[in-house]
PDB file of N, CA and C in Angstrom:
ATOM      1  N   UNK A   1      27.757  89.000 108.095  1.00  0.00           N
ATOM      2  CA  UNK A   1      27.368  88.454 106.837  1.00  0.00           C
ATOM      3  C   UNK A   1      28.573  88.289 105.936  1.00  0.00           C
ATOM      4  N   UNK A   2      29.662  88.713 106.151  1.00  0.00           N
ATOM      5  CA  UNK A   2      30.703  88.892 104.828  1.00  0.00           C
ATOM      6  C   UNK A   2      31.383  87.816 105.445  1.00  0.00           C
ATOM      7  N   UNK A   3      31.363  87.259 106.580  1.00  0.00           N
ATOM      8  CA  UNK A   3      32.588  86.221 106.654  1.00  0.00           C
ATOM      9  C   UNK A   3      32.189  84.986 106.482  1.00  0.00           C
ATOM     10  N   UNK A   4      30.475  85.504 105.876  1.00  0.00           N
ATOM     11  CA  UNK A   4      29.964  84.088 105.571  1.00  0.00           C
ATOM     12  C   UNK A   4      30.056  83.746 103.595  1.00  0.00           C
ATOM     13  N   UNK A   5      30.010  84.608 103.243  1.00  0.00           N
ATOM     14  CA  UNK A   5      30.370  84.935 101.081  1.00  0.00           C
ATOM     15  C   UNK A   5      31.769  84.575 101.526  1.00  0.00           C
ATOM     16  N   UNK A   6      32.173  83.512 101.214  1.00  0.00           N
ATOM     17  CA  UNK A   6      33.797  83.173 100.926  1.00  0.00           C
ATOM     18  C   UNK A   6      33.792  82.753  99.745  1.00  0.00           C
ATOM     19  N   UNK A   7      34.927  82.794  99.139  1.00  0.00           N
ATOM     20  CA  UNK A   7      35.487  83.331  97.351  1.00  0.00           C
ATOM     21  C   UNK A   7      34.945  81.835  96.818  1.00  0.00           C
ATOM     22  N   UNK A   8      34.622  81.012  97.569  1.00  0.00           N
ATOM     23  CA  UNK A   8      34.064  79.943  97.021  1.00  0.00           C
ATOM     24  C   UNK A   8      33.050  79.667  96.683  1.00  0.00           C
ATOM     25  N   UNK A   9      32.176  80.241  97.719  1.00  0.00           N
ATOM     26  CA  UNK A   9      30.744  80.310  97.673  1.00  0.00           C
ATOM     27  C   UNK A   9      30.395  81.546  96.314  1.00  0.00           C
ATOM     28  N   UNK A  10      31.107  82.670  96.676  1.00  0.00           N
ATOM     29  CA  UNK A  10      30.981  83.896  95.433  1.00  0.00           C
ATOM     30  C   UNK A  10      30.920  83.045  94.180  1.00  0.00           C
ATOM     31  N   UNK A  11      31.814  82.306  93.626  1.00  0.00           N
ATOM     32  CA  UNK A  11      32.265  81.301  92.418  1.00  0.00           C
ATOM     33  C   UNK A  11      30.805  80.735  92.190  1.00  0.00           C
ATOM     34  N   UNK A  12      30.516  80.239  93.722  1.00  0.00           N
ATOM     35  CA  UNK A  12      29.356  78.790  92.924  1.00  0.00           C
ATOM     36  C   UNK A  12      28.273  79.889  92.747  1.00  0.00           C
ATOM     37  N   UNK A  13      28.068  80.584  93.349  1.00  0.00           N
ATOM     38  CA  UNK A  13      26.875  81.891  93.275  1.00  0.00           C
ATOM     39  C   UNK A  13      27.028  82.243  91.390  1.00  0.00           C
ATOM     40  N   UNK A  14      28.262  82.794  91.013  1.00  0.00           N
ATOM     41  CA  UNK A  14      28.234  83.466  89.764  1.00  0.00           C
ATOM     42  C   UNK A  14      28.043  82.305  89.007  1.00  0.00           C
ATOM     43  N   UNK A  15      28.841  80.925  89.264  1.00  0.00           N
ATOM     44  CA  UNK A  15      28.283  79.831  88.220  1.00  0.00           C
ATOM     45  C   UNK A  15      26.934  79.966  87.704  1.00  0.00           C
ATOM     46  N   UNK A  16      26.256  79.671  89.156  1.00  0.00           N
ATOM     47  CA  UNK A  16      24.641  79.462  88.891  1.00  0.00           C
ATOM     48  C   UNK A  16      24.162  80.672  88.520  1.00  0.00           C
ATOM     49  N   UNK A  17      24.340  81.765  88.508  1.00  0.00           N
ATOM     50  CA  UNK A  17      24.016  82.909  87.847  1.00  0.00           C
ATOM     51  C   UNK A  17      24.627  82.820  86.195  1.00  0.00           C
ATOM     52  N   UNK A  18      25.474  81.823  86.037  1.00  0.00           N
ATOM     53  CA  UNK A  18      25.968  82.163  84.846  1.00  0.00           C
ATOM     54  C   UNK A  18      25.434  81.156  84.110  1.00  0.00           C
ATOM     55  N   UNK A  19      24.404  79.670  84.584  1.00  0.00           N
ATOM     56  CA  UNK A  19      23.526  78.596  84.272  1.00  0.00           C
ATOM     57  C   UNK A  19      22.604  79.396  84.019  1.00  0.00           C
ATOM     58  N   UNK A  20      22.141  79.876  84.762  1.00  0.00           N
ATOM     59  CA  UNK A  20      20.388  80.824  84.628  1.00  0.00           C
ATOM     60  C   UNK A  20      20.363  81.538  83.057  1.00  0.00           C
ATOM     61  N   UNK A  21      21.522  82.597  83.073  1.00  0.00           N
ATOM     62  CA  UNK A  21      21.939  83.574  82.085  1.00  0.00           C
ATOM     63  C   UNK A  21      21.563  82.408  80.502  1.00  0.00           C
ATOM     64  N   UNK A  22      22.818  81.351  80.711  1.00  0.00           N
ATOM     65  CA  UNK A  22      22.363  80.303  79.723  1.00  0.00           C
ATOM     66  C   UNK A  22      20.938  79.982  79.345  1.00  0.00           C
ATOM     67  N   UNK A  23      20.396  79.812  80.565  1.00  0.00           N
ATOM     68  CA  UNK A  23      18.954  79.153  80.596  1.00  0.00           C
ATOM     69  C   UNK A  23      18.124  79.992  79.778  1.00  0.00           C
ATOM     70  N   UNK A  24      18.185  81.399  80.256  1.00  0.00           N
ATOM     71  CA  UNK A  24      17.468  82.105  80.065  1.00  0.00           C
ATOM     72  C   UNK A  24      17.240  82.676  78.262  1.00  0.00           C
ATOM     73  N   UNK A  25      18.817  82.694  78.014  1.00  0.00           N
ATOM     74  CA  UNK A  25      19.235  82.231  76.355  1.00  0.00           C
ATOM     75  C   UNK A  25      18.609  81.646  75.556  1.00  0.00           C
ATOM     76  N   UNK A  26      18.710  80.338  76.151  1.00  0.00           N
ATOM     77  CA  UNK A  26      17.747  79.125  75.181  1.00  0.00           C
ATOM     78  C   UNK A  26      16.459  79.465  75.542  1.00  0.00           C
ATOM     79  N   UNK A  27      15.371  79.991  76.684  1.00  0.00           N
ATOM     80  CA  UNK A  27      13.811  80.602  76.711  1.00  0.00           C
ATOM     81  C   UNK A  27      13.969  81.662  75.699  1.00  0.00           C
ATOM     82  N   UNK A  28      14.622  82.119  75.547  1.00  0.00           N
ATOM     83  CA  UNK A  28      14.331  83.656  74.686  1.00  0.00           C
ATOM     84  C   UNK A  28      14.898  82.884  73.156  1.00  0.00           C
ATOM     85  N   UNK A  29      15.210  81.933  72.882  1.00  0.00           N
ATOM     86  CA  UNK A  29      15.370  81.700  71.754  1.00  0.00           C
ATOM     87  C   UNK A  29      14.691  80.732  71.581  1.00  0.00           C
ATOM     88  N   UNK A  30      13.651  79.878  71.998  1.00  0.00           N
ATOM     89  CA  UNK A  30      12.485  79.365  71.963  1.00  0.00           C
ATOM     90  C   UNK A  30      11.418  80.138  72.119  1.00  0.00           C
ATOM     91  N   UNK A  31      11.398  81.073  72.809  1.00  0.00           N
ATOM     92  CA  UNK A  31      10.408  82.374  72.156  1.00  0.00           C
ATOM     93  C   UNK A  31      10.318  82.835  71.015  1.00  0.00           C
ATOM     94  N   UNK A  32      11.691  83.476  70.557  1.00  0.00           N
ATOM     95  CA  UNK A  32      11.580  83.892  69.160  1.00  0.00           C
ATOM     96  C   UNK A  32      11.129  83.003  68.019  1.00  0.00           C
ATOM     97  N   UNK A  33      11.735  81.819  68.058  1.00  0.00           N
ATOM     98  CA  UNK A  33      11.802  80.614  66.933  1.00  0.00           C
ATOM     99  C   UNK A  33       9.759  80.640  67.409  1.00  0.00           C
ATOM    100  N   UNK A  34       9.298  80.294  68.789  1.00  0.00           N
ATOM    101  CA  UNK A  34       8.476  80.562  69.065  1.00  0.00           C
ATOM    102  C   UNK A  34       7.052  81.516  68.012  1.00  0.00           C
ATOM    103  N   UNK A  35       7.372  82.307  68.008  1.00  0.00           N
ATOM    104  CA  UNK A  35       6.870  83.948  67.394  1.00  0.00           C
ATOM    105  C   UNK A  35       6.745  83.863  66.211  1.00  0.00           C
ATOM    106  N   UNK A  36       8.052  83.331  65.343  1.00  0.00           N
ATOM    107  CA  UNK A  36       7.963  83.365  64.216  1.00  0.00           C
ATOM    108  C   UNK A  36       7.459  82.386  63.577  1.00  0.00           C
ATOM    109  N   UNK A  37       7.072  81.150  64.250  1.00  0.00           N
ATOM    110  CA  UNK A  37       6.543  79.867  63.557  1.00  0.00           C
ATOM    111  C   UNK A  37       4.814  80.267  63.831  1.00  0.00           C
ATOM    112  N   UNK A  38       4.284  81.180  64.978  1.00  0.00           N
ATOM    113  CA  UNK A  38       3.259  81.722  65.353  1.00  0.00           C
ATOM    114  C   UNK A  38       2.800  82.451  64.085  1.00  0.00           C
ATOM    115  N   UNK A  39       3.811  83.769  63.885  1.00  0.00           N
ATOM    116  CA  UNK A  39       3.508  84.543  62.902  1.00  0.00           C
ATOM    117  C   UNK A  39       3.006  83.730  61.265  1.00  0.00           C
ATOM    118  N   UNK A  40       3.881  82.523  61.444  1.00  0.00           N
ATOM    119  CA  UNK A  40       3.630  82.085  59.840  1.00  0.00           C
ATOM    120  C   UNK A  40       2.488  81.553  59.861  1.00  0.00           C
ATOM    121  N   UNK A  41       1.795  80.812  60.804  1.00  0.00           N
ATOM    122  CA  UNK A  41       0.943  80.328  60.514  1.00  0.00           C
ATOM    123  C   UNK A  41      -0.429  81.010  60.563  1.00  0.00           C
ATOM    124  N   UNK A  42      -0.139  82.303  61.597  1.00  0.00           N
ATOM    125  CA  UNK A  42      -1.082  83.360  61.481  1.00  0.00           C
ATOM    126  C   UNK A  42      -1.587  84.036  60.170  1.00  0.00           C
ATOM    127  N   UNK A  43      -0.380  84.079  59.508  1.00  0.00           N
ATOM    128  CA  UNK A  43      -0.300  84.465  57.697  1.00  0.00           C
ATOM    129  C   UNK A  43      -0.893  83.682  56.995  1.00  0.00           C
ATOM    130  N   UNK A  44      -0.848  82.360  57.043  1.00  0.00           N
ATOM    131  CA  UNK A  44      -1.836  81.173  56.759  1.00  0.00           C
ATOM    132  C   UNK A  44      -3.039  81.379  57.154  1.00  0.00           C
ATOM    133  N   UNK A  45      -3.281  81.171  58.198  1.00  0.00           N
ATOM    134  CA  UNK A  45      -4.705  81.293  58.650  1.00  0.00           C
ATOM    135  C   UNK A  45      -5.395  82.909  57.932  1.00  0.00           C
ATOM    136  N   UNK A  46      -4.831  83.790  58.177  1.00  0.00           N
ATOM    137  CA  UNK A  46      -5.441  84.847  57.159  1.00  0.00           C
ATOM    138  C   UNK A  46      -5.582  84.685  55.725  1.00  0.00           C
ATOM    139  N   UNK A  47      -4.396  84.195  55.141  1.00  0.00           N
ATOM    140  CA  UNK A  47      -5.229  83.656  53.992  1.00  0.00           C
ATOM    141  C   UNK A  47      -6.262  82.321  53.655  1.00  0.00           C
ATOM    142  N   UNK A  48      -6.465  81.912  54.095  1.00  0.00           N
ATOM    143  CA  UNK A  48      -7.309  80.697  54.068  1.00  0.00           C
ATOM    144  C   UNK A  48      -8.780  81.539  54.519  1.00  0.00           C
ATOM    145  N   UNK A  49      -8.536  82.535  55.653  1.00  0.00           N
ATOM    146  CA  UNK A  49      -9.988  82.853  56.129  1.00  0.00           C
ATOM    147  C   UNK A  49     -10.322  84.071  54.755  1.00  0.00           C
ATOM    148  N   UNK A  50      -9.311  84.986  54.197  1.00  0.00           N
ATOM    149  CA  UNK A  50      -9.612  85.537  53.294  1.00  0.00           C
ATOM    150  C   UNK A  50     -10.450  84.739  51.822  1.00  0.00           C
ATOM    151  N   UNK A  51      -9.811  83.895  51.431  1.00  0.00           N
ATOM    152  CA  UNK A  51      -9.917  82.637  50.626  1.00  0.00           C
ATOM    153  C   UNK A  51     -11.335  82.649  50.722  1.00  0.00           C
ATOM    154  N   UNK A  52     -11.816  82.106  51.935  1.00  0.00           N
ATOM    155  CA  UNK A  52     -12.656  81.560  52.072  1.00  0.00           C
ATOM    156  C   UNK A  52     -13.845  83.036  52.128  1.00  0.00           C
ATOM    157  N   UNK A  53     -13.544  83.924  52.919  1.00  0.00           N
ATOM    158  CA  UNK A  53     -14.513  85.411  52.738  1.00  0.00           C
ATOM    159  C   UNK A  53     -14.874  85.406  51.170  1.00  0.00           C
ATOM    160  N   UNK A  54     -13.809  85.676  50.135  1.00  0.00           N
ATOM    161  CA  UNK A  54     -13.965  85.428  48.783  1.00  0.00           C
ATOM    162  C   UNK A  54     -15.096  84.869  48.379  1.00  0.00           C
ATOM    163  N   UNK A  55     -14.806  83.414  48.915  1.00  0.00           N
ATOM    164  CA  UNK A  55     -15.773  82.166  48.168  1.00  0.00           C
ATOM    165  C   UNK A  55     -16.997  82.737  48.419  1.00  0.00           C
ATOM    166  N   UNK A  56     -17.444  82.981  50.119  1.00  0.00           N
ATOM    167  CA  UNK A  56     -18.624  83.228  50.571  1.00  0.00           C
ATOM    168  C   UNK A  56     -19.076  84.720  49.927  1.00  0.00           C
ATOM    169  N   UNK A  57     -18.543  85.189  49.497  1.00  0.00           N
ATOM    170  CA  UNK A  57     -18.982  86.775  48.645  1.00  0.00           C
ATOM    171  C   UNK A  57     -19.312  86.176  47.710  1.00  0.00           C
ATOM    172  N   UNK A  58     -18.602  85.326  46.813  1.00  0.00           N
ATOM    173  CA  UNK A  58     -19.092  85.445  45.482  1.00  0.00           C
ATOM    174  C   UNK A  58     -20.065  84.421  45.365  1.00  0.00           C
ATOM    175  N   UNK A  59     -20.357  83.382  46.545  1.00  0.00           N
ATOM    176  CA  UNK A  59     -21.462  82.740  46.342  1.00  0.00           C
ATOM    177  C   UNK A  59     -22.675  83.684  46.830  1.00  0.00           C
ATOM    178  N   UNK A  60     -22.763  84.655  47.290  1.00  0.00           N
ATOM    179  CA  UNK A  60     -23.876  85.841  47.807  1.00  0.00           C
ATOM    180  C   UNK A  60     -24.115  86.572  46.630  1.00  0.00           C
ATOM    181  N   UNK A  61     -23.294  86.802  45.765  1.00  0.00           N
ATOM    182  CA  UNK A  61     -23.375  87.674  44.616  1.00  0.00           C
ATOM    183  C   UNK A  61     -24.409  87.017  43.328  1.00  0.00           C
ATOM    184  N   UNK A  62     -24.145  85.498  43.426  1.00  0.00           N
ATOM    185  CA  UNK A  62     -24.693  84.898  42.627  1.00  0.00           C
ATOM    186  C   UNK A  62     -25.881  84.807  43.083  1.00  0.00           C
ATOM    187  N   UNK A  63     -26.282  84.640  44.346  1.00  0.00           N
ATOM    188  CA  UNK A  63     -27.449  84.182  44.696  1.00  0.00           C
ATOM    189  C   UNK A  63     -27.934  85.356  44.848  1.00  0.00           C
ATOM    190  N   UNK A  64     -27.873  86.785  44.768  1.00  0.00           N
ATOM    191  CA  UNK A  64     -28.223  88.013  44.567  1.00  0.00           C
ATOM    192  C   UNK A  64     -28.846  88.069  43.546  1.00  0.00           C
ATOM    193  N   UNK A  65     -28.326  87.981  42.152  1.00  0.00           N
ATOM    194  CA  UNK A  65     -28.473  87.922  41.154  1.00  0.00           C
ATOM    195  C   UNK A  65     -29.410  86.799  40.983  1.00  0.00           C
ATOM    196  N   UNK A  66     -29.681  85.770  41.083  1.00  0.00           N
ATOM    197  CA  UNK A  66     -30.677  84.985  41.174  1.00  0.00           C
ATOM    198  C   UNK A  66     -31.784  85.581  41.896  1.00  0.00           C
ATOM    199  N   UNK A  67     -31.492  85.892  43.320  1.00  0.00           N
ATOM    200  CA  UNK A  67     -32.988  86.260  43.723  1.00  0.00           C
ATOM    201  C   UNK A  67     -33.238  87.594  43.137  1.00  0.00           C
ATOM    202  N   UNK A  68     -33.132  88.195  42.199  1.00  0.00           N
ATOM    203  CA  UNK A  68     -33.255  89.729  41.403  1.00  0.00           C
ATOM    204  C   UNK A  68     -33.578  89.006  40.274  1.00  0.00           C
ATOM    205  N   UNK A  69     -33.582  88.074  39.142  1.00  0.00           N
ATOM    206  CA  UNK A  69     -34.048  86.977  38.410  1.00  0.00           C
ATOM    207  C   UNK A  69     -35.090  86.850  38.779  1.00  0.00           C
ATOM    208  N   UNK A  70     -35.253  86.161  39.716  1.00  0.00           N
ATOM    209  CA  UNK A  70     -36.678  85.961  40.105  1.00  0.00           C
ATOM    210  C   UNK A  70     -37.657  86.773  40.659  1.00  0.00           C
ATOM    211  N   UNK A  71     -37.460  87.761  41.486  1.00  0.00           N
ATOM    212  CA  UNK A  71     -38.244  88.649  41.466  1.00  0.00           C
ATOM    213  C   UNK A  71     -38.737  89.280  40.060  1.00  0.00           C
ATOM    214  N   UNK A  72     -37.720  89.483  39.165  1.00  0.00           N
ATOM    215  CA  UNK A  72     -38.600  90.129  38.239  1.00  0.00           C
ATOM    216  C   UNK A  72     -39.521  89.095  37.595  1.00  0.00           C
ATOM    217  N   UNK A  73     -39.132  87.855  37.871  1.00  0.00           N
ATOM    218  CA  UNK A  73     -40.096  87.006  36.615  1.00  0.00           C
ATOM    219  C   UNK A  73     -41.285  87.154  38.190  1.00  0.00           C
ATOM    220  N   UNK A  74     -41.647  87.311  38.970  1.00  0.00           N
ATOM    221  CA  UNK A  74     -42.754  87.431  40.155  1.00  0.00           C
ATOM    222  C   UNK A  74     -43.549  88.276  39.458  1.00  0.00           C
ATOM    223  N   UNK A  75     -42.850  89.589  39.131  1.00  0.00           N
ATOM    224  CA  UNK A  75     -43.551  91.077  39.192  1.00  0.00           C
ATOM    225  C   UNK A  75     -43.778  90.974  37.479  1.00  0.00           C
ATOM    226  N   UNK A  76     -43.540  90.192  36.641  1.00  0.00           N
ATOM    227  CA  UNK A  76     -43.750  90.314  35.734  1.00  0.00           C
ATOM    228  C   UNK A  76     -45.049  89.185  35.639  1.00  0.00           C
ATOM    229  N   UNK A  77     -45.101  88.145  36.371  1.00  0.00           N
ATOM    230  CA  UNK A  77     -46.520  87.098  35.796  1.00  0.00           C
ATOM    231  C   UNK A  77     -47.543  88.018  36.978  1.00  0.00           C
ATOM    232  N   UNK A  78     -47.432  88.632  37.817  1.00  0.00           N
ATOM    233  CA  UNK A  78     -48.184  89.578  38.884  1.00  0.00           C
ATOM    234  C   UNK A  78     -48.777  90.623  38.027  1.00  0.00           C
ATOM    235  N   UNK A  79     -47.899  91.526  36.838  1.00  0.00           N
ATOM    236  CA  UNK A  79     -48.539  92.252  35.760  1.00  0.00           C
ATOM    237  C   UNK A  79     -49.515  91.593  35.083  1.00  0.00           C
ATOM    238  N   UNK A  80     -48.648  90.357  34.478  1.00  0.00           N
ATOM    239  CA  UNK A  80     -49.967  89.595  33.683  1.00  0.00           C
ATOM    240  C   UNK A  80     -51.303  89.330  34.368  1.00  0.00           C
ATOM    241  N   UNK A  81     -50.832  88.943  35.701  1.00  0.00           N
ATOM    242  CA  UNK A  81     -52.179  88.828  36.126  1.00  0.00           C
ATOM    243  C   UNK A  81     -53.325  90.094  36.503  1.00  0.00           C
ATOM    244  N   UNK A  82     -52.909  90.942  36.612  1.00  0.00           N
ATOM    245  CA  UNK A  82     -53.279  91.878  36.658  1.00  0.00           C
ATOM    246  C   UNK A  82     -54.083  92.832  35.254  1.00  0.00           C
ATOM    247  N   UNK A  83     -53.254  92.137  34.375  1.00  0.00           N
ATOM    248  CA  UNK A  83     -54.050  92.353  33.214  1.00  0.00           C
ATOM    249  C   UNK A  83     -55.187  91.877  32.668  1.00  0.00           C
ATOM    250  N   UNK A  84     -54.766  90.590  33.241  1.00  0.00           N
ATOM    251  CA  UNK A  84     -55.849  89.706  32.849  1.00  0.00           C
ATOM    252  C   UNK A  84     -57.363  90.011  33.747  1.00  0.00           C
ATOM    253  N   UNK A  85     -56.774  90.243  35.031  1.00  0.00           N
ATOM    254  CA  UNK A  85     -57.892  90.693  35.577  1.00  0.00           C
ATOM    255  C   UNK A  85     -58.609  91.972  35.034  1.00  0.00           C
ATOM    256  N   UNK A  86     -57.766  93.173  34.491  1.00  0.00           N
ATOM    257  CA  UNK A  86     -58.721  94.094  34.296  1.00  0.00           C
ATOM    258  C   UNK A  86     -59.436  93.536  32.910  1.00  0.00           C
ATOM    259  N   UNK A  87     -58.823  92.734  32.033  1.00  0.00           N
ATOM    260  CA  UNK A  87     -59.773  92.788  30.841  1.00  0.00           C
ATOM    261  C   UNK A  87     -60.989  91.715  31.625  1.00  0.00           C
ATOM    262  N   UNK A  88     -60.883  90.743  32.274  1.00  0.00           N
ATOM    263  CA  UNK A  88     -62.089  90.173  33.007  1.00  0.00           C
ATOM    264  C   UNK A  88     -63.129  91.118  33.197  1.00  0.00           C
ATOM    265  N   UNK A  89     -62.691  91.939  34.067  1.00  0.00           N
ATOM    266  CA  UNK A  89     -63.655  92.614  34.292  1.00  0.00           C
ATOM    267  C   UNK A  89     -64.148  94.225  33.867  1.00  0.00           C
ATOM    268  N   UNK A  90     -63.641  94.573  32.914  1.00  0.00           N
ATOM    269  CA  UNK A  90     -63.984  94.955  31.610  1.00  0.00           C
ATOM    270  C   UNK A  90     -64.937  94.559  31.208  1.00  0.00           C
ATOM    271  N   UNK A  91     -64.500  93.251  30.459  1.00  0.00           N
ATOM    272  CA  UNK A  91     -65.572  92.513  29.630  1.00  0.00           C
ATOM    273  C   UNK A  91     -67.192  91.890  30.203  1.00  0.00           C
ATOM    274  N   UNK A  92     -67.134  91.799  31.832  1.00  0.00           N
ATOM    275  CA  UNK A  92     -67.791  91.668  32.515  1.00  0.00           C
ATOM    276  C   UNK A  92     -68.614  93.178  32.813  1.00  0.00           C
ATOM    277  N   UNK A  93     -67.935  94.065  32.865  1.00  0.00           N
ATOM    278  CA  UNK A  93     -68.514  95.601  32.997  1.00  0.00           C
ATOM    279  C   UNK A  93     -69.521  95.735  31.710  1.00  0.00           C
ATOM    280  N   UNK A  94     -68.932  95.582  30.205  1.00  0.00           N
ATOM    281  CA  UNK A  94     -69.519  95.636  28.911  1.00  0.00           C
ATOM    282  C   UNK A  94     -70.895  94.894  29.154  1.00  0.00           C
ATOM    283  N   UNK A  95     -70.293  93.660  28.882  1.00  0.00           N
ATOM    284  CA  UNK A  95     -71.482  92.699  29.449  1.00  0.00           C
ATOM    285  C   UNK A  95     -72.876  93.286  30.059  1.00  0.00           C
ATOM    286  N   UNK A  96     -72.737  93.634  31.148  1.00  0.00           N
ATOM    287  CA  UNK A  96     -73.494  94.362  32.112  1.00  0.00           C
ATOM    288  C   UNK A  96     -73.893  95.265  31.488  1.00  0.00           C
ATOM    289  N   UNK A  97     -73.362  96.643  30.806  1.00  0.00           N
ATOM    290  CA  UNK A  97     -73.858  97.543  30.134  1.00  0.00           C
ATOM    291  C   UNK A  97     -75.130  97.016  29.093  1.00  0.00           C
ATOM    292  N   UNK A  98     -74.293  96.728  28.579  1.00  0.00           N
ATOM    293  CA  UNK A  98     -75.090  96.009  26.974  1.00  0.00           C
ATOM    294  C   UNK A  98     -76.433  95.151  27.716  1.00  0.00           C
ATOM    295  N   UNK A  99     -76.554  94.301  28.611  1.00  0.00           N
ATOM    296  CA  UNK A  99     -77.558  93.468  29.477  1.00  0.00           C
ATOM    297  C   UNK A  99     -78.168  94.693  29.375  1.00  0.00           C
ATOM    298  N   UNK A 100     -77.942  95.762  30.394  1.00  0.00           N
ATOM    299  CA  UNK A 100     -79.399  96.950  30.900  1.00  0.00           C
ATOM    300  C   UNK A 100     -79.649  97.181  29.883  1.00  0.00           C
ATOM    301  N   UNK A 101     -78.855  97.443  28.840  1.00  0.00           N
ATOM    302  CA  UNK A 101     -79.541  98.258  27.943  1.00  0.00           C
ATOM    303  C   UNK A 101     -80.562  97.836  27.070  1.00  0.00           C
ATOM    304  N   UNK A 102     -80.260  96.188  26.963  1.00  0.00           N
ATOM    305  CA  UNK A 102     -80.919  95.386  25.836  1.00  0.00           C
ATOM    306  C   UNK A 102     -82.201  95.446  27.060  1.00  0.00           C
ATOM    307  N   UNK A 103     -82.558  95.313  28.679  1.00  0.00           N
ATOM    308  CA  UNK A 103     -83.718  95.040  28.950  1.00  0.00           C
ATOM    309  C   UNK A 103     -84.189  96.632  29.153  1.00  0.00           C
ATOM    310  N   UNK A 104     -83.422  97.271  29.081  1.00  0.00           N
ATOM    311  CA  UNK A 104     -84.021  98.642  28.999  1.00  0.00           C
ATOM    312  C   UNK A 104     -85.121  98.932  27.817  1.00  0.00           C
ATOM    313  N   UNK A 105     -84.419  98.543  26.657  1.00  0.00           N
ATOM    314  CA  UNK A 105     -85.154  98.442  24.987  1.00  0.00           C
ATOM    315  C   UNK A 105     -86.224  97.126  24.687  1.00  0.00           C
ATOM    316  N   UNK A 106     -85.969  96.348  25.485  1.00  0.00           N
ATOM    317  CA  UNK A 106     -87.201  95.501  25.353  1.00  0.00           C
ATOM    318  C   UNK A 106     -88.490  96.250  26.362  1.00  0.00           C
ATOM    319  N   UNK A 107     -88.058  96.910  27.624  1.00  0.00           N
ATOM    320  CA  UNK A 107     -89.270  96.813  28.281  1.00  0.00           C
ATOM    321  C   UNK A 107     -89.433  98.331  27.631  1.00  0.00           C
ATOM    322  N   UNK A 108     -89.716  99.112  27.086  1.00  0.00           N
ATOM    323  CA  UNK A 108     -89.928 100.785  26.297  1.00  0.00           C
ATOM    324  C   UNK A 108     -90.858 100.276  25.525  1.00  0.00           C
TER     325      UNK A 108
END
């Protein structure tokens, strides 16, 4: 095997080892440049999705507050009605009283 590596062949061997080395230079510095144009826009994209989390909170907050608005105006015409019903029938109970009693006193 050694009388076949002659100082010439060694040469073109380390050249192309010394092309690769290059090569390999410019991949790792298209990686990095790589990474960091990655990273920035990753920083972007987090703020934009934050941005946007924001928006969608504070449009939930409002519409919270709206549907808590409206529930109370629910539970508040639900009282009224409820009132209204007991004096209905109240006045319907009276009614009734006062009826027996008046045919109670006619038929005595």
């Amino acid at each position: 095997m050694r009388s076949t590596w002659t100082d010439s062949r060694l040469d073109d061997l380390n050249g192309r080892v010394g092309e690769m080395r290059g090569e390999m230079r410019e991949v790792k510095g298209e990686m990095r440049d790589l990474r960091v144009e990655l990273t920035a826009e990753m920083g972007d994209l987090r703020k934009e999705v934050k941005a946007e989390l924001q928006e969608v909170r504070s449009e939930v907050g409002s519409l919270r507050s709206e549907m808590h608005s409206e529930i109370g105006s629910v539970h508040r015409e639900i009282g009224a009605l409820q009132r209204t019903i007991i004096q209905i029938g109240g006045g319907l109970i009276g009614t009734l009283i006062v009826a027996t009693l008046g045919l109670i006193a006619t038929q005595l």
